[in-house]
PDB file of N, CA and C in Angstrom:
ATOM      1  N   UNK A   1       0.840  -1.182   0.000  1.00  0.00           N
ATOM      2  CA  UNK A   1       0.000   0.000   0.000  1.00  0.00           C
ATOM      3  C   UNK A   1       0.880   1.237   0.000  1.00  0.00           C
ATOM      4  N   UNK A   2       0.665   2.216  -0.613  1.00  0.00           N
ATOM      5  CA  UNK A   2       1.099   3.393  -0.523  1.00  0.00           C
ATOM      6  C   UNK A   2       1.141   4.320   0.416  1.00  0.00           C
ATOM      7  N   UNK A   3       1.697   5.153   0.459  1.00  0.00           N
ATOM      8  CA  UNK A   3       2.008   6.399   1.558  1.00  0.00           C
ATOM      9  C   UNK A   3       1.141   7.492   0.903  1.00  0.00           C
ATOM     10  N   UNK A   4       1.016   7.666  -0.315  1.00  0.00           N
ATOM     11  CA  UNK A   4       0.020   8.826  -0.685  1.00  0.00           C
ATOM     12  C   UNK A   4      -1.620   8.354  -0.842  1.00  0.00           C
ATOM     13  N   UNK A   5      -1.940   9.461  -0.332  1.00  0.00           N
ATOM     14  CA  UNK A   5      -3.377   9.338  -0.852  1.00  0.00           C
ATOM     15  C   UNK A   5      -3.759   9.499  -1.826  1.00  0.00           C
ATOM     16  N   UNK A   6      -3.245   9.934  -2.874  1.00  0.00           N
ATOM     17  CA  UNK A   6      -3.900  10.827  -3.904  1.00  0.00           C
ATOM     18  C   UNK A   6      -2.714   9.814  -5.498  1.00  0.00           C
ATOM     19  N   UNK A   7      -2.488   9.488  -6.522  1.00  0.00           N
ATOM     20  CA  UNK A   7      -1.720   8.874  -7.205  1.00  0.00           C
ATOM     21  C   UNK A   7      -0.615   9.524  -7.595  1.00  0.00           C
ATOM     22  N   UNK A   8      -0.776  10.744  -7.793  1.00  0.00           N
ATOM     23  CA  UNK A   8       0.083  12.100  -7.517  1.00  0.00           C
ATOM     24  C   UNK A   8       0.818  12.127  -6.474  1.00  0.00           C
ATOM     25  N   UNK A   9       0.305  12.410  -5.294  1.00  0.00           N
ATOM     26  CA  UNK A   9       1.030  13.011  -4.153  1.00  0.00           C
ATOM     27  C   UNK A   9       2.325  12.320  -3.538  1.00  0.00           C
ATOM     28  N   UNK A  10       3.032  12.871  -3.112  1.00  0.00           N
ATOM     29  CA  UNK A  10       4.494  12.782  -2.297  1.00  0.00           C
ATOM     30  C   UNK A  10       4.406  13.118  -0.727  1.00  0.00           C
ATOM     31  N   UNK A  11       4.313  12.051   0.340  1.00  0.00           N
ATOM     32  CA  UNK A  11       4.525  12.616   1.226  1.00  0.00           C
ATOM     33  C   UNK A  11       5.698  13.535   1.586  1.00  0.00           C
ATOM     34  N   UNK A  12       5.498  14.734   2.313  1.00  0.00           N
ATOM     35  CA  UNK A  12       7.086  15.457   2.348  1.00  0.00           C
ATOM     36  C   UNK A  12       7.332  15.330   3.929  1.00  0.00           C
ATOM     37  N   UNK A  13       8.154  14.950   4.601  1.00  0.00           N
ATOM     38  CA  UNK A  13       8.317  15.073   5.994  1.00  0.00           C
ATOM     39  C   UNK A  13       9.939  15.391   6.341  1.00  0.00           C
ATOM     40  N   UNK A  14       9.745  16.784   7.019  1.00  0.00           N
ATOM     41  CA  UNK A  14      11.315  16.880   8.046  1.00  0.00           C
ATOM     42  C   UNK A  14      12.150  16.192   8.629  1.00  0.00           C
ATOM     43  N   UNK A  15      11.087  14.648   9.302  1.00  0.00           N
ATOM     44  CA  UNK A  15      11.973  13.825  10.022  1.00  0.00           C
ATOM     45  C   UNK A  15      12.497  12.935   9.184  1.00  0.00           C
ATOM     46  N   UNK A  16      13.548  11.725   9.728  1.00  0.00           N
ATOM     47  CA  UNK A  16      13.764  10.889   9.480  1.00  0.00           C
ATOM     48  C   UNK A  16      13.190   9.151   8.920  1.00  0.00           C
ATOM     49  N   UNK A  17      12.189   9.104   9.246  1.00  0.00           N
ATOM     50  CA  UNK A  17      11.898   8.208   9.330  1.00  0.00           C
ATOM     51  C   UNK A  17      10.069   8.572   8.676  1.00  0.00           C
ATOM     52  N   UNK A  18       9.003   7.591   9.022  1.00  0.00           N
ATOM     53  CA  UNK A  18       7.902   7.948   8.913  1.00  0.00           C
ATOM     54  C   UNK A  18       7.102   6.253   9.826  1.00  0.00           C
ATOM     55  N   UNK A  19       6.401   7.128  10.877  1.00  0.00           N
ATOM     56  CA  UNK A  19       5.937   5.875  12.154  1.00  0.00           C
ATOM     57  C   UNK A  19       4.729   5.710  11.169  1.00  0.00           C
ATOM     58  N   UNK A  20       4.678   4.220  11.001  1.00  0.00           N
ATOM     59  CA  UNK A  20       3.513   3.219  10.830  1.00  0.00           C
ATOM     60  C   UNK A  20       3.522   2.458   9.000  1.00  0.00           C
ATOM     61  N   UNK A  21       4.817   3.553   8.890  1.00  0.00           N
ATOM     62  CA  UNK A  21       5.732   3.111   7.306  1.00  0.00           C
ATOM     63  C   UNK A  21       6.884   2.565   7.807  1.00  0.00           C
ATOM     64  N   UNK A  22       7.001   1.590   6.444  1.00  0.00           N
ATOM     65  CA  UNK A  22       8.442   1.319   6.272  1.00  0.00           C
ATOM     66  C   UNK A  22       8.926   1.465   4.627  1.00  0.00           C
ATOM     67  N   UNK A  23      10.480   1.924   5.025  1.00  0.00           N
ATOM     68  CA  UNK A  23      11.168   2.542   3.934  1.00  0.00           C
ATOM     69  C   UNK A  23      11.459   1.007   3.057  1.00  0.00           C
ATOM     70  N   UNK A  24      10.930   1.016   2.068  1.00  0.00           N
ATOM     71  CA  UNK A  24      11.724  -0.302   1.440  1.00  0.00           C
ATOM     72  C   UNK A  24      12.641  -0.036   0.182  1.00  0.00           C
ATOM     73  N   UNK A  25      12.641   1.007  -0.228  1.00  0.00           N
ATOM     74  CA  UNK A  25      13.434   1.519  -1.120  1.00  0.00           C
ATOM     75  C   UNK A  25      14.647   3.152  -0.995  1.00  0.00           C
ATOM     76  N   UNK A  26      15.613   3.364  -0.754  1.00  0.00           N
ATOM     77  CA  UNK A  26      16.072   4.261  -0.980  1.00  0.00           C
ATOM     78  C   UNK A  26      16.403   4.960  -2.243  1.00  0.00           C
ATOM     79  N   UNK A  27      16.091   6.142  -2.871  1.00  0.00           N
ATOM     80  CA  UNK A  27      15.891   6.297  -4.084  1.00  0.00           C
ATOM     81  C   UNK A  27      17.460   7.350  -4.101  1.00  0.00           C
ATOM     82  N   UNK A  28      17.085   8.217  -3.523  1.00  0.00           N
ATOM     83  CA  UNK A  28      18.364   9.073  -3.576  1.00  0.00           C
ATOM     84  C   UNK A  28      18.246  10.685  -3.079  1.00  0.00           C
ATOM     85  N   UNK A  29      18.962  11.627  -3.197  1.00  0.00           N
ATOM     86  CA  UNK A  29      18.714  13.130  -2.881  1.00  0.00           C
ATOM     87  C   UNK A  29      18.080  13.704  -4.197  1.00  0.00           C
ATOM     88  N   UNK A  30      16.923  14.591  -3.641  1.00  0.00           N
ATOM     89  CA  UNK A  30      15.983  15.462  -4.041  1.00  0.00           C
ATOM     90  C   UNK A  30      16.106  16.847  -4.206  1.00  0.00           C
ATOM     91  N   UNK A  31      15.565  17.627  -5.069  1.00  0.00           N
ATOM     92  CA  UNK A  31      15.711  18.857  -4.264  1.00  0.00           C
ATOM     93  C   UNK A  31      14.353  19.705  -5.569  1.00  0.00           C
ATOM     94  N   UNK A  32      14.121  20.597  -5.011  1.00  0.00           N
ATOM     95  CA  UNK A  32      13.173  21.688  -5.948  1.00  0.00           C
ATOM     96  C   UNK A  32      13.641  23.388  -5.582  1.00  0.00           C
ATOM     97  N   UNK A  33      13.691  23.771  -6.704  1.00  0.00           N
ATOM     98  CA  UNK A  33      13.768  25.336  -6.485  1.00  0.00           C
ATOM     99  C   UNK A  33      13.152  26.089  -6.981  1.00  0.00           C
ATOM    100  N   UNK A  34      13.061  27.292  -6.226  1.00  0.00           N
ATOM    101  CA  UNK A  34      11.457  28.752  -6.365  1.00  0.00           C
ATOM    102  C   UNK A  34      12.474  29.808  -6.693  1.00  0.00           C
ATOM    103  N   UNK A  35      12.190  30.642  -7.508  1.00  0.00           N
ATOM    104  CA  UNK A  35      13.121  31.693  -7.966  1.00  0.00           C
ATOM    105  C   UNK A  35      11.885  32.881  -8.274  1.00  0.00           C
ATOM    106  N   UNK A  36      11.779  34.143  -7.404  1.00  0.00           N
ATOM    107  CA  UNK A  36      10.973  35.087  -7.155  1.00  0.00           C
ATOM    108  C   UNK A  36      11.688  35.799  -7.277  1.00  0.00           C
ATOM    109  N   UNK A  37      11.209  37.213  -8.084  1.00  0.00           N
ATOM    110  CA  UNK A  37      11.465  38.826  -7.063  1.00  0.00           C
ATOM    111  C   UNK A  37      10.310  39.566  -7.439  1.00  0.00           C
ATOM    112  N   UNK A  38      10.142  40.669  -6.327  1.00  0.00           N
ATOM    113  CA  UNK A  38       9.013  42.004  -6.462  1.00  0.00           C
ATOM    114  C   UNK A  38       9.090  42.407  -8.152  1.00  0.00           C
ATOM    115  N   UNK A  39       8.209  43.656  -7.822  1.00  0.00           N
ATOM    116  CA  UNK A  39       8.337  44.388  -9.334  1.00  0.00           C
ATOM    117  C   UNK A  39       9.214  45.534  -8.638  1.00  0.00           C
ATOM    118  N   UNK A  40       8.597  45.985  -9.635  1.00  0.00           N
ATOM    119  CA  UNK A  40       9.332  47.932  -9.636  1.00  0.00           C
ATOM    120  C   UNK A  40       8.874  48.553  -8.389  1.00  0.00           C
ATOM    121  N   UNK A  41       7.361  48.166  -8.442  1.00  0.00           N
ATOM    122  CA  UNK A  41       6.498  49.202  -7.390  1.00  0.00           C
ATOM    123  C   UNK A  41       6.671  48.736  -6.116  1.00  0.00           C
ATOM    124  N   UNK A  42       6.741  47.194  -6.278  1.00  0.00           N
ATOM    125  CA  UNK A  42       6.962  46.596  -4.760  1.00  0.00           C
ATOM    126  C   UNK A  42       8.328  46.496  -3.943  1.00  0.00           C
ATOM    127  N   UNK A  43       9.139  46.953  -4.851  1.00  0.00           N
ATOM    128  CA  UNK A  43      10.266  47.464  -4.771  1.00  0.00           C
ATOM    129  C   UNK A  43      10.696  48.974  -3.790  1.00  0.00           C
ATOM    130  N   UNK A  44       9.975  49.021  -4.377  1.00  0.00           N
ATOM    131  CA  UNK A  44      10.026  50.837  -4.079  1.00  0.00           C
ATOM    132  C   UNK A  44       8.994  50.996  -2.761  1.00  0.00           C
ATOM    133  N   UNK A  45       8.145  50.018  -2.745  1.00  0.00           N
ATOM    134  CA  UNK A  45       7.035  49.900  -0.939  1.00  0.00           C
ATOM    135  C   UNK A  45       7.883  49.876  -0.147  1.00  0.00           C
ATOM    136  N   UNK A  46       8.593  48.928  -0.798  1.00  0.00           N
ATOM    137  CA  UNK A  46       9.505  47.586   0.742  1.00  0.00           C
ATOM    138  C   UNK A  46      10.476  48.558   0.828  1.00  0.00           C
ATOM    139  N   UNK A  47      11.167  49.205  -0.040  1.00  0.00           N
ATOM    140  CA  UNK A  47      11.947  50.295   0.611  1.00  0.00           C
ATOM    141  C   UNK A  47      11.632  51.601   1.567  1.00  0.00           C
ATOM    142  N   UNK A  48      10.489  52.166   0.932  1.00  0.00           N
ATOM    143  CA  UNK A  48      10.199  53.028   1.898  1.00  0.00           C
ATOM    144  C   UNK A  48       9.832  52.235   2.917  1.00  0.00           C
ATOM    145  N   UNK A  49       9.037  51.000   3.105  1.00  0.00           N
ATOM    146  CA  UNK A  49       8.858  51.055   4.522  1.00  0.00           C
ATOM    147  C   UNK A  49       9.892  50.534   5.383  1.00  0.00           C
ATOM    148  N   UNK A  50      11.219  49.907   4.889  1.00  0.00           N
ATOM    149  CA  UNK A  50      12.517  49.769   5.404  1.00  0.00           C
ATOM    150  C   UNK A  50      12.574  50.878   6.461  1.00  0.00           C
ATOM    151  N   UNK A  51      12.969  52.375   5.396  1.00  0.00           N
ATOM    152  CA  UNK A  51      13.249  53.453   5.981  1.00  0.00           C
ATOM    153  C   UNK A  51      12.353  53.582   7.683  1.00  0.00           C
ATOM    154  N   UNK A  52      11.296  53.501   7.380  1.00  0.00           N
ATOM    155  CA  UNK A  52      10.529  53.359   8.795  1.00  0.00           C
ATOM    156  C   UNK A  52      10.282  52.270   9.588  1.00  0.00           C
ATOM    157  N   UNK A  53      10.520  51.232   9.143  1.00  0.00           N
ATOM    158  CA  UNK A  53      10.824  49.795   9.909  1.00  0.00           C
ATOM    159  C   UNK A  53       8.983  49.353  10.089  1.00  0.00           C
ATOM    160  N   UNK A  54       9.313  48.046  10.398  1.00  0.00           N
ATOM    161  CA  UNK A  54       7.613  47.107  10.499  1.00  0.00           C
ATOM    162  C   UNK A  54       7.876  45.905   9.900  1.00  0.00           C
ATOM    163  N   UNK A  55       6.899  45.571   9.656  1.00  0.00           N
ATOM    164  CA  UNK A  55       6.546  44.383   9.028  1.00  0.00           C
ATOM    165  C   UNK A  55       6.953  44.547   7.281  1.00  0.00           C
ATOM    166  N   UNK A  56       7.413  43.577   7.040  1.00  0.00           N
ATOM    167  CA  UNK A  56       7.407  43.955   4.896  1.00  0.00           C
ATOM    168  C   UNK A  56       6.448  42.903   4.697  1.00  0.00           C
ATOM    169  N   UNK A  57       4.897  43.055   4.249  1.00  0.00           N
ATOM    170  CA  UNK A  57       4.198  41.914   4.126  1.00  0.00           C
ATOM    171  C   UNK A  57       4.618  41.769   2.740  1.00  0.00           C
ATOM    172  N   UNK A  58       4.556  42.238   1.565  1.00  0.00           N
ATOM    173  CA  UNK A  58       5.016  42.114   0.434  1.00  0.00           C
ATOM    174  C   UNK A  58       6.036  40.894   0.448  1.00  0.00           C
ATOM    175  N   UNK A  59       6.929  41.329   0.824  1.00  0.00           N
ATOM    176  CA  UNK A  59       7.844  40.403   1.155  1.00  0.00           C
ATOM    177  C   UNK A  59       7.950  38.577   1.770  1.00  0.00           C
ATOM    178  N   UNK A  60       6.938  39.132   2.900  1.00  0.00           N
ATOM    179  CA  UNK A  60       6.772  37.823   3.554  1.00  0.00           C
ATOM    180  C   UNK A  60       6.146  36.762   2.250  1.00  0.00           C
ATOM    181  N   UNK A  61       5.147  37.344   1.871  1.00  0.00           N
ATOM    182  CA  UNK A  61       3.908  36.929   0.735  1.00  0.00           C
ATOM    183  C   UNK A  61       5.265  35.823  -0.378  1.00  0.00           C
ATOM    184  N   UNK A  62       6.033  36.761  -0.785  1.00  0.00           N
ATOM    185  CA  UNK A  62       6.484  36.718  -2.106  1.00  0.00           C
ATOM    186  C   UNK A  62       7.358  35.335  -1.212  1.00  0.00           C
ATOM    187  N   UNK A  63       8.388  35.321   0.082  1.00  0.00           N
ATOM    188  CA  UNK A  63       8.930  34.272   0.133  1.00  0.00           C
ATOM    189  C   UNK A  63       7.950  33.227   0.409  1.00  0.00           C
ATOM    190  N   UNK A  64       6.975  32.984   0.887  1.00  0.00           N
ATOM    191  CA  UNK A  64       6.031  32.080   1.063  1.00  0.00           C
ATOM    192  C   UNK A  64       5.905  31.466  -0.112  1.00  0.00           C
ATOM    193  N   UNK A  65       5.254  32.263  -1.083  1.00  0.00           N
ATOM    194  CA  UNK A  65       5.172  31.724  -2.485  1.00  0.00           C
ATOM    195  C   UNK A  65       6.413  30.904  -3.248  1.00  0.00           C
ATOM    196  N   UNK A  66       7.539  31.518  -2.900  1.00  0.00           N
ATOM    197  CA  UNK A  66       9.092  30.993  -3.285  1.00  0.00           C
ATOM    198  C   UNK A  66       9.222  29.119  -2.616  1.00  0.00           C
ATOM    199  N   UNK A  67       8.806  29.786  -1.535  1.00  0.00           N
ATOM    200  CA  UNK A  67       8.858  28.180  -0.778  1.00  0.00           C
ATOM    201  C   UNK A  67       8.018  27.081  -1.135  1.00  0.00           C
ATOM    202  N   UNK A  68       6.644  27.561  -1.302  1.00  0.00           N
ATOM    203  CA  UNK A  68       5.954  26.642  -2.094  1.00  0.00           C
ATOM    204  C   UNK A  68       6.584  26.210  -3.536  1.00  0.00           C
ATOM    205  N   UNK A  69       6.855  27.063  -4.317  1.00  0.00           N
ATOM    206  CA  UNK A  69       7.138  26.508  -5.626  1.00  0.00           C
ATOM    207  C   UNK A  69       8.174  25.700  -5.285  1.00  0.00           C
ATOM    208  N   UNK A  70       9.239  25.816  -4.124  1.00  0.00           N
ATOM    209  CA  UNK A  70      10.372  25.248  -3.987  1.00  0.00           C
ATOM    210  C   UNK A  70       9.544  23.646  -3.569  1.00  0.00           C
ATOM    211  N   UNK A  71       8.627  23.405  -2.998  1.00  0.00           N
ATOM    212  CA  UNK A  71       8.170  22.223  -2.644  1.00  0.00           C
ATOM    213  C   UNK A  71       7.192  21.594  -3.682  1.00  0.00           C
ATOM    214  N   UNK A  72       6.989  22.401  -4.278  1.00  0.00           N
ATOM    215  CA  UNK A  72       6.563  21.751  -5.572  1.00  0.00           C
ATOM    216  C   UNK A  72       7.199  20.865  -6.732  1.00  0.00           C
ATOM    217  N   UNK A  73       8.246  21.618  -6.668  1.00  0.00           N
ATOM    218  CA  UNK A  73       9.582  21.421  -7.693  1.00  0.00           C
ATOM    219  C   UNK A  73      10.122  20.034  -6.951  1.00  0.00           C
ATOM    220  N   UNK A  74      10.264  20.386  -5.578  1.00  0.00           N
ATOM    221  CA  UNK A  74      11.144  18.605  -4.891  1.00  0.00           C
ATOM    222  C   UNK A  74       9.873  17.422  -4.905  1.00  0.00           C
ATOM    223  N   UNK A  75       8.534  17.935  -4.751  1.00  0.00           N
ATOM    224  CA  UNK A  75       7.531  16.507  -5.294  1.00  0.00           C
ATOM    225  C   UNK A  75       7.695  16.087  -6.723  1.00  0.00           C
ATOM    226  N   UNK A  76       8.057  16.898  -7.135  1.00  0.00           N
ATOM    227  CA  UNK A  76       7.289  16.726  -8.960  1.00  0.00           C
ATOM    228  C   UNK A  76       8.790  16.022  -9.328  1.00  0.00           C
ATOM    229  N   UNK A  77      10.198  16.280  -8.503  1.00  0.00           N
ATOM    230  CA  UNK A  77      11.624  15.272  -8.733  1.00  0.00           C
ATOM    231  C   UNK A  77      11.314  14.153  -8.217  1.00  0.00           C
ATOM    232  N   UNK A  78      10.945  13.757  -7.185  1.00  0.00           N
ATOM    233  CA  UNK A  78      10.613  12.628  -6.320  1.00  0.00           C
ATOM    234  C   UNK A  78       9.592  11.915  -7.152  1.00  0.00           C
ATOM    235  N   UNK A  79       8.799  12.307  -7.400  1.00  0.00           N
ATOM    236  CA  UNK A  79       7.783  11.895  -8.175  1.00  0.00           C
ATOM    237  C   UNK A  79       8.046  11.141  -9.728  1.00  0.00           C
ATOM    238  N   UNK A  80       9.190  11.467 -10.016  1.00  0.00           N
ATOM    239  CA  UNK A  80       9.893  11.680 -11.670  1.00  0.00           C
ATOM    240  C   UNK A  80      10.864  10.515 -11.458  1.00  0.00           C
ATOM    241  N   UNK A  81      11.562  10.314 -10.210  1.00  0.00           N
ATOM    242  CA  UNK A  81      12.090   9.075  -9.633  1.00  0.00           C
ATOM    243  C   UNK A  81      11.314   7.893  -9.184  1.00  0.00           C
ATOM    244  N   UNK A  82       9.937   7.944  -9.237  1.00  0.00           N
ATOM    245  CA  UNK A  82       8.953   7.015  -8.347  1.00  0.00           C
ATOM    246  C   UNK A  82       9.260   6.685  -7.102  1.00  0.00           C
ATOM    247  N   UNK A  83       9.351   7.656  -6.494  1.00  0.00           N
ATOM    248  CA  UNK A  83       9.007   8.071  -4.833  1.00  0.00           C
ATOM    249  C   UNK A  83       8.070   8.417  -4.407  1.00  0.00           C
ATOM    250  N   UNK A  84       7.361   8.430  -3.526  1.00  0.00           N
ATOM    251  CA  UNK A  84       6.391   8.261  -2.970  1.00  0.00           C
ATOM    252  C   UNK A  84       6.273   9.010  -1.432  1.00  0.00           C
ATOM    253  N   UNK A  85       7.719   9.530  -1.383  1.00  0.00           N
ATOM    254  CA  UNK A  85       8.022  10.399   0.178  1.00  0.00           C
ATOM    255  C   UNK A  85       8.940  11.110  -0.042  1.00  0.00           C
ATOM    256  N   UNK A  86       9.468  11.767   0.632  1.00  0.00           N
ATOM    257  CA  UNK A  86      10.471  12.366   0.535  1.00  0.00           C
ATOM    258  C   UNK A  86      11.164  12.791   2.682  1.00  0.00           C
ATOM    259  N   UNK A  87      11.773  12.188   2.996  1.00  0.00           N
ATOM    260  CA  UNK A  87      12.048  12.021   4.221  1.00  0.00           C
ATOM    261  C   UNK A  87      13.333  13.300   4.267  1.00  0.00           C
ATOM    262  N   UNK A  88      12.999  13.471   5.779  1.00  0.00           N
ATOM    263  CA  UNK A  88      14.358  14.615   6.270  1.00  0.00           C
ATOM    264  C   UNK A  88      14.988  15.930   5.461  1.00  0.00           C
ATOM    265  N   UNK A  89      13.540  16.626   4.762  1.00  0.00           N
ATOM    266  CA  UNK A  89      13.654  17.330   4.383  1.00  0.00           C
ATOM    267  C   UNK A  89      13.867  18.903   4.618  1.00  0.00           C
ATOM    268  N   UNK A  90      14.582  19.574   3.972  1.00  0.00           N
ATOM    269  CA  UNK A  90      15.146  20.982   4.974  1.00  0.00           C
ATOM    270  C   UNK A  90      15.132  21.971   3.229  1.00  0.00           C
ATOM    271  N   UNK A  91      15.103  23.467   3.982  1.00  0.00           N
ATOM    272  CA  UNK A  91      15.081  24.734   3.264  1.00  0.00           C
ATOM    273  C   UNK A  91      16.411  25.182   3.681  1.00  0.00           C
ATOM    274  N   UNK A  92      16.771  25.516   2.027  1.00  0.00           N
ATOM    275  CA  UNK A  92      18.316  26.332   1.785  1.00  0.00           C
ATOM    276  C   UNK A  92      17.711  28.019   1.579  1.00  0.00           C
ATOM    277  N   UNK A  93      17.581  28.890   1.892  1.00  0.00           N
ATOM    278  CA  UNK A  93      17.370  30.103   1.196  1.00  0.00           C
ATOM    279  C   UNK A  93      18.231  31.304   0.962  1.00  0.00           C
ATOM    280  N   UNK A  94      18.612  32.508   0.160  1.00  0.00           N
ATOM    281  CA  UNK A  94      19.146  33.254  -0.355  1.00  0.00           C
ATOM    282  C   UNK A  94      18.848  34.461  -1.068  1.00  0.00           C
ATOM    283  N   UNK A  95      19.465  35.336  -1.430  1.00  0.00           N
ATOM    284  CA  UNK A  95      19.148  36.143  -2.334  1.00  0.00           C
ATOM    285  C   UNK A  95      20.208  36.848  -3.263  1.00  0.00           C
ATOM    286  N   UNK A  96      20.060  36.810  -4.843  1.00  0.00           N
ATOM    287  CA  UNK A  96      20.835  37.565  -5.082  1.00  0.00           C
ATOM    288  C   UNK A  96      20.775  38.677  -5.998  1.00  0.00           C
ATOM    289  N   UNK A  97      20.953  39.556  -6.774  1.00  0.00           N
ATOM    290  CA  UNK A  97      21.308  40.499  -7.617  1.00  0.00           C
ATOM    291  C   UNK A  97      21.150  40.084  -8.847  1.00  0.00           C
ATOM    292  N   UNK A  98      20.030  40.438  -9.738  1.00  0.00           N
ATOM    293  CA  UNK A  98      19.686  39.881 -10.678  1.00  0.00           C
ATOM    294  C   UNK A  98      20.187  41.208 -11.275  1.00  0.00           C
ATOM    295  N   UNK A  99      20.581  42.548 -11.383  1.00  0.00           N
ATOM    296  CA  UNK A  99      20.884  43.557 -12.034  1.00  0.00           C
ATOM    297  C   UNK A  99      19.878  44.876 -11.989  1.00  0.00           C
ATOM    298  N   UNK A 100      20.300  45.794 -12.163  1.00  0.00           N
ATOM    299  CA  UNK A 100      19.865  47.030 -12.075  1.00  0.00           C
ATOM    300  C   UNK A 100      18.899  46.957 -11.050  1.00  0.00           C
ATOM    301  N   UNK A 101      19.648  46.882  -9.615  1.00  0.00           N
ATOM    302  CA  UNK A 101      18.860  46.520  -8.440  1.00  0.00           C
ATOM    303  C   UNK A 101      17.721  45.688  -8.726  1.00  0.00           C
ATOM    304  N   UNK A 102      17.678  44.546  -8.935  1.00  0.00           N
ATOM    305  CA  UNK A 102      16.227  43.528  -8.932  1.00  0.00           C
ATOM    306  C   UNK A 102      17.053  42.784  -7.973  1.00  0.00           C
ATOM    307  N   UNK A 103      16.217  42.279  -6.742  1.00  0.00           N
ATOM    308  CA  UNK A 103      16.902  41.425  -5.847  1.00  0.00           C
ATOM    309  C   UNK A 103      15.812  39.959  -6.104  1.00  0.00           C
ATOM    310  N   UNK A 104      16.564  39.063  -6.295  1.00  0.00           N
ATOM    311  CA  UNK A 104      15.837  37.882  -5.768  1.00  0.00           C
ATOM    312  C   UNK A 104      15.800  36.583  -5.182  1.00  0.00           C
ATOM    313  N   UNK A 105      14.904  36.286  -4.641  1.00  0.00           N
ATOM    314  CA  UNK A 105      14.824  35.614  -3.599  1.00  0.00           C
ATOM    315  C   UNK A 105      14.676  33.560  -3.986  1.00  0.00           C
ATOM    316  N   UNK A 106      16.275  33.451  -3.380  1.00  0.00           N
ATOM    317  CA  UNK A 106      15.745  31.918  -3.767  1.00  0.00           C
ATOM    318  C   UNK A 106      15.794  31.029  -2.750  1.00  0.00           C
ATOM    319  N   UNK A 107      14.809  29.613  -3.124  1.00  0.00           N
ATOM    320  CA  UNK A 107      14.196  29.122  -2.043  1.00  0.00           C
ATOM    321  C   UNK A 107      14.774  27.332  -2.449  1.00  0.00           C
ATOM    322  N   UNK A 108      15.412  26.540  -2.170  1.00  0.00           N
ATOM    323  CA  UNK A 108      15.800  25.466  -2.333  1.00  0.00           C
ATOM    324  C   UNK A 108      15.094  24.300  -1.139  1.00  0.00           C
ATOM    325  N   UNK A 109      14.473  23.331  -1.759  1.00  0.00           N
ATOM    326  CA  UNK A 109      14.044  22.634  -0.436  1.00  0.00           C
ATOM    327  C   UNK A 109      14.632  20.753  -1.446  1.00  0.00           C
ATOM    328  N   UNK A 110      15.203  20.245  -0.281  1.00  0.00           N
ATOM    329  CA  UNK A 110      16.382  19.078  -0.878  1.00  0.00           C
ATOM    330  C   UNK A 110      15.859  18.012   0.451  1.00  0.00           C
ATOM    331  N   UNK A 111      15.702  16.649   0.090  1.00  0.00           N
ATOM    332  CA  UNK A 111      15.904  15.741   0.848  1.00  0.00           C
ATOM    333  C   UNK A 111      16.084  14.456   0.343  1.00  0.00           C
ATOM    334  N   UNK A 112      15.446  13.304   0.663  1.00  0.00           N
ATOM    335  CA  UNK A 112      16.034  11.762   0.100  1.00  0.00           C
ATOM    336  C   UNK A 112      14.779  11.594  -0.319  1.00  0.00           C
ATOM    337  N   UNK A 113      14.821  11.475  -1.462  1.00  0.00           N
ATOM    338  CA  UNK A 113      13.820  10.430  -2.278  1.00  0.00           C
ATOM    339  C   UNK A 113      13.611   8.922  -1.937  1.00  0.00           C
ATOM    340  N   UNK A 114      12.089   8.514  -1.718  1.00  0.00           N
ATOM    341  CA  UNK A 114      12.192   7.108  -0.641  1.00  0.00           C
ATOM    342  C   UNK A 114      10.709   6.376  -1.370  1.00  0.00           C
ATOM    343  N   UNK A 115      10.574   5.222  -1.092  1.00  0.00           N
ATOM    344  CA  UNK A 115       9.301   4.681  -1.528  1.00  0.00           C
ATOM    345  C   UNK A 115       9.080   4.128  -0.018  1.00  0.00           C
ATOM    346  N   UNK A 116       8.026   4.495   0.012  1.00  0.00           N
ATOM    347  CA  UNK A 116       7.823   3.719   1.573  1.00  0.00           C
ATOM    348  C   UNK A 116       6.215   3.089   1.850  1.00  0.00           C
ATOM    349  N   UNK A 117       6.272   2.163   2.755  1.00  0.00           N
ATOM    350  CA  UNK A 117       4.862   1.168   2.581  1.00  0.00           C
ATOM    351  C   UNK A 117       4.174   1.147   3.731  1.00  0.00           C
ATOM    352  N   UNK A 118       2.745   1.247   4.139  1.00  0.00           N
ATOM    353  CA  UNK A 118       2.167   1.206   5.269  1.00  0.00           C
ATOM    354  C   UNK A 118       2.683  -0.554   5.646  1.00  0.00           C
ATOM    355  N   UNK A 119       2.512  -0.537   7.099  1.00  0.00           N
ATOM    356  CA  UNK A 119       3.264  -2.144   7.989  1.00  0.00           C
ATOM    357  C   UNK A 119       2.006  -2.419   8.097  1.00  0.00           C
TER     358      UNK A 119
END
């Protein structure tokens, strides 16, 4: 029996292991990446409100979104391997200089590709 519900789906889990599964296959390392930045205008928000400090929701929004695509990208590898989980999974993140000040924000999420079976 499978670990997903759905024929699609990838379980994704942080830990090691998965209680009431067992791993019967090790497939290998995974990973998916989200590559975002603002526009012009949202650019120019998040700066002024730098200057006065708070919250940057813009910001928060846009890495959220980064992270998802980043977990999208490591199911749809896992998935492409016939895995069925993806165990001990973790977020790399960054940003860099795409030119004429565009900053952007990248989101890497990497773990072990696994097939694993309800006991």
């Amino acid at each position: 029996m499978s670990a997903s519900t759905e024929a699609n789906s990838v379980l994704i889990l942080t830990i090691n292991d998965c209680p009431g599964m067992r791993v019967v296959r090790i497939i290998g390392p995974v990973y998916g990446t989200g590559v975002r930045s603002r526009n012009i205008v949202g650019n120019l928000l998040g700066g002024m409100r730098a200057l006065f400090g708070g919250k940057q929701a813009g910001y928060l929004k846009m890495i959220a979104q980064t992270r998802d695509d980043a977990l999208e990208q490591l199911a749809e590898h896992a998935r492409s391997l016939g895995a069925n989980a993806v165990l001990g999974m973790r977020f790399d993140s960054g940003e860099f200089d795409a030119g004429q000040g565009q900053a952007m924000n990248e989101v890497t999420a990497y773990g072990t590709a696994v097939v694993v079976e309800v006991l």
